[in-house]
N, C-alpha and C. Protein backbone atom coordinates (compact mmCIF):
# COMPACT_ATOMS: atom_id res chain seq x y z
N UNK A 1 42.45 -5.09 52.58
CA UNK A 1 41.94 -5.55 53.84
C UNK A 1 41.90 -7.07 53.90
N UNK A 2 42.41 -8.05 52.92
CA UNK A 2 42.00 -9.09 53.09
C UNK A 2 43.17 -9.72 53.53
N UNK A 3 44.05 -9.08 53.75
CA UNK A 3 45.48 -9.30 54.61
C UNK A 3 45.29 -9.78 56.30
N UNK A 4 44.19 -9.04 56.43
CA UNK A 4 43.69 -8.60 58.08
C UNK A 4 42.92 -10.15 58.12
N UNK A 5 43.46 -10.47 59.53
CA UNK A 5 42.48 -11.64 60.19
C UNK A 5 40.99 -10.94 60.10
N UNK A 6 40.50 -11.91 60.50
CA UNK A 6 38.96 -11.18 61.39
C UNK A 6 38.72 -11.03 62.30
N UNK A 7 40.01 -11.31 62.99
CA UNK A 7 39.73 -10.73 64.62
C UNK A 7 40.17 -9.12 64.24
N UNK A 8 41.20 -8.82 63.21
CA UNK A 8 41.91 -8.05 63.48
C UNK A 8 41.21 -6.89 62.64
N UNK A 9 39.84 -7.22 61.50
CA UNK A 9 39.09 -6.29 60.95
C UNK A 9 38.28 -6.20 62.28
N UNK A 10 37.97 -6.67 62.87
CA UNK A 10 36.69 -6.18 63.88
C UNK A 10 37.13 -5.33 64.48
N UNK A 11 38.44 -5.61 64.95
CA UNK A 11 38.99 -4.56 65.58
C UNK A 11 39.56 -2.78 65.19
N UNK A 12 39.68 -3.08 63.78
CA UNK A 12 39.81 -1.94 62.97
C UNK A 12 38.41 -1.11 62.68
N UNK A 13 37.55 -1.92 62.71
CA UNK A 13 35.86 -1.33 62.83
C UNK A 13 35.68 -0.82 64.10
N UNK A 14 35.78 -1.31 65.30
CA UNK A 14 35.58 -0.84 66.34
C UNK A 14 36.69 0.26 66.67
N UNK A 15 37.71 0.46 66.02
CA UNK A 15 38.23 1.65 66.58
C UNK A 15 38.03 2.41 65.55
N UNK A 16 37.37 2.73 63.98
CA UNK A 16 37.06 3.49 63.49
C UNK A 16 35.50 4.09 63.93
N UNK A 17 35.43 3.01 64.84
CA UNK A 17 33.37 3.91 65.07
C UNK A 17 34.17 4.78 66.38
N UNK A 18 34.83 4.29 67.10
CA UNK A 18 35.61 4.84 68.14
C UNK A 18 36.06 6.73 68.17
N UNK A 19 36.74 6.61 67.00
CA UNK A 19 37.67 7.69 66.70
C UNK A 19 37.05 8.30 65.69
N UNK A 20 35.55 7.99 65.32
CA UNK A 20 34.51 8.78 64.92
C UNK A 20 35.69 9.09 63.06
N UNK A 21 36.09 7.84 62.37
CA UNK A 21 36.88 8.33 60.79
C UNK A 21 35.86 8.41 59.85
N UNK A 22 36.42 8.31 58.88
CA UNK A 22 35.62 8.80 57.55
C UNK A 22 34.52 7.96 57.60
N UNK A 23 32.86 8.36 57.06
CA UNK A 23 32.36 6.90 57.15
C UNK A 23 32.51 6.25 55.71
N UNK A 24 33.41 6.98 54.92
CA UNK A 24 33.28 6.15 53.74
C UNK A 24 34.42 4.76 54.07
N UNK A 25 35.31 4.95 54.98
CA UNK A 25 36.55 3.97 55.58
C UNK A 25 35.54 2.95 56.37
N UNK A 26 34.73 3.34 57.26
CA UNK A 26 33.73 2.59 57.64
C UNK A 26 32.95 1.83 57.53
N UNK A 27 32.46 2.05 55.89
CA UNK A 27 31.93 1.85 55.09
C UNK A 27 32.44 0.60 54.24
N UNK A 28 33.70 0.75 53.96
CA UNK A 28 34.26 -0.05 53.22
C UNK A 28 34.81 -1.52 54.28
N UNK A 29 34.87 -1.08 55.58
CA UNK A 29 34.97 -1.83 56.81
C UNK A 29 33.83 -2.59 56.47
N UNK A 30 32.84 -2.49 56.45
CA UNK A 30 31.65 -3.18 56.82
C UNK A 30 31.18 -3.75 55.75
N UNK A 31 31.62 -3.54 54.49
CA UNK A 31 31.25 -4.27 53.33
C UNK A 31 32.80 -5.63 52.99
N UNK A 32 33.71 -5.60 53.49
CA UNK A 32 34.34 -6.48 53.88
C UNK A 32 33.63 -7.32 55.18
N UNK A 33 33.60 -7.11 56.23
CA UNK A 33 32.75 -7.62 57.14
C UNK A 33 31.78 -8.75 56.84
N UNK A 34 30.77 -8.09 55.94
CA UNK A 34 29.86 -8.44 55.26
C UNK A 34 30.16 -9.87 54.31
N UNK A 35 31.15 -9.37 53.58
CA UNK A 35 31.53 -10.35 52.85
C UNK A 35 32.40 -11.78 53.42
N UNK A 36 32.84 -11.24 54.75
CA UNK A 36 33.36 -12.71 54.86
C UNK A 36 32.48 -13.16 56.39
N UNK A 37 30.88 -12.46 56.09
CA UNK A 37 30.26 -13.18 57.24
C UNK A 37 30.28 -12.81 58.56
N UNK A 38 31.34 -11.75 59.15
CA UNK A 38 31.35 -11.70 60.49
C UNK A 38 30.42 -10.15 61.07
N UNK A 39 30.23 -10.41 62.33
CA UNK A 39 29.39 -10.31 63.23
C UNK A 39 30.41 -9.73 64.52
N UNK A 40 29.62 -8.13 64.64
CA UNK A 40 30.09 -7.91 66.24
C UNK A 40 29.74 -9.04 67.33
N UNK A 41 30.72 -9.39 67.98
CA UNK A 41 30.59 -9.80 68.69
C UNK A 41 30.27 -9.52 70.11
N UNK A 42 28.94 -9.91 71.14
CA UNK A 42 28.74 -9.50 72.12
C UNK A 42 30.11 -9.75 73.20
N UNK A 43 29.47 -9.63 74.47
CA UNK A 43 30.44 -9.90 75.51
C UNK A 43 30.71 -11.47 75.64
N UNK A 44 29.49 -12.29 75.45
CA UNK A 44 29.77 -13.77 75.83
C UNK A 44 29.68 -14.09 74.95
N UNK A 45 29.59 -13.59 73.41
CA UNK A 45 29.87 -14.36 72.45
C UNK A 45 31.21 -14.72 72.00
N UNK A 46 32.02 -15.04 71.14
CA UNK A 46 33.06 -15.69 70.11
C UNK A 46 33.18 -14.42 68.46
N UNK A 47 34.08 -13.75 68.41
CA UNK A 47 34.63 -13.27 67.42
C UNK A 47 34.39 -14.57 66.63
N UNK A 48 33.28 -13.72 65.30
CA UNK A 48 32.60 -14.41 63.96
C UNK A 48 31.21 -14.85 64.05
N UNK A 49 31.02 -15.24 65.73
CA UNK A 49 29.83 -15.72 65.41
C UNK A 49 28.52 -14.81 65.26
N UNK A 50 27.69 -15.75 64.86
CA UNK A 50 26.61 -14.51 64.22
C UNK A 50 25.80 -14.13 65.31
N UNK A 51 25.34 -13.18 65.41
CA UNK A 51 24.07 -12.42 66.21
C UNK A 51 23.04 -12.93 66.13
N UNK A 52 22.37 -13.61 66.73
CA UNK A 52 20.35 -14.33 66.16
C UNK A 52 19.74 -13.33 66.10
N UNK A 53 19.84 -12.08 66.80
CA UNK A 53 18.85 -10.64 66.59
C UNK A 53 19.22 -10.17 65.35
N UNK A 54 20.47 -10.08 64.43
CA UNK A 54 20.56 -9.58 63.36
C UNK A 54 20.08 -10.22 62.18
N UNK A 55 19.65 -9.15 61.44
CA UNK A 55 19.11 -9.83 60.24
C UNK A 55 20.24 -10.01 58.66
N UNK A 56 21.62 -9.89 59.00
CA UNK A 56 22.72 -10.27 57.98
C UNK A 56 23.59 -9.52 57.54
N UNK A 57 23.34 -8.09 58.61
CA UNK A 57 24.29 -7.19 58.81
C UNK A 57 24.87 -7.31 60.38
N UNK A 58 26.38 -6.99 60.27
CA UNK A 58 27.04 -6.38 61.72
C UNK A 58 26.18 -5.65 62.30
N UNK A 59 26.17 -6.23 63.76
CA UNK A 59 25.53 -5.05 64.71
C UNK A 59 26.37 -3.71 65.04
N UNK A 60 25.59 -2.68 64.64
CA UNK A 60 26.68 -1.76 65.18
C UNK A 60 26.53 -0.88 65.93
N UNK A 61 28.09 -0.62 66.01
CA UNK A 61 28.21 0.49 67.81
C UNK A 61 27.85 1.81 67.81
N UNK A 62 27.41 1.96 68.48
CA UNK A 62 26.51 3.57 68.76
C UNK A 62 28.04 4.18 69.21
């Protein structure tokens, strides 16, 4: 995964919560995530930047 931009992991996260995959794939999504810092991004926010409501995890999609 470290091939993948970070626009282009967010986007692989959001279509694995999407298409409901393994959560261990999910899982491993979000501990990359984690590691290089990024943050769902709201509507008016910027892909990477951080959430002020979160406490140092991705917000994630229901």
């Amino acid at each position: 995964m470290r091939e993948l931009s970070d626009e282009s992991l967010i986007e692989v996260y959001r279509k694995a919560v999407q298409y409901h995959l393994d959560k261990e794939f999910i899982d491993l999504i979000l501990e990359e995530m984690i590691r290089r810092k990024l943050y769902l991004p709201k509507e008016q926010d910027s892909i990477g930047s951080p959430d002020p409501s979160s406490e140092g995890e991705p917000n994630r999609l229901s």
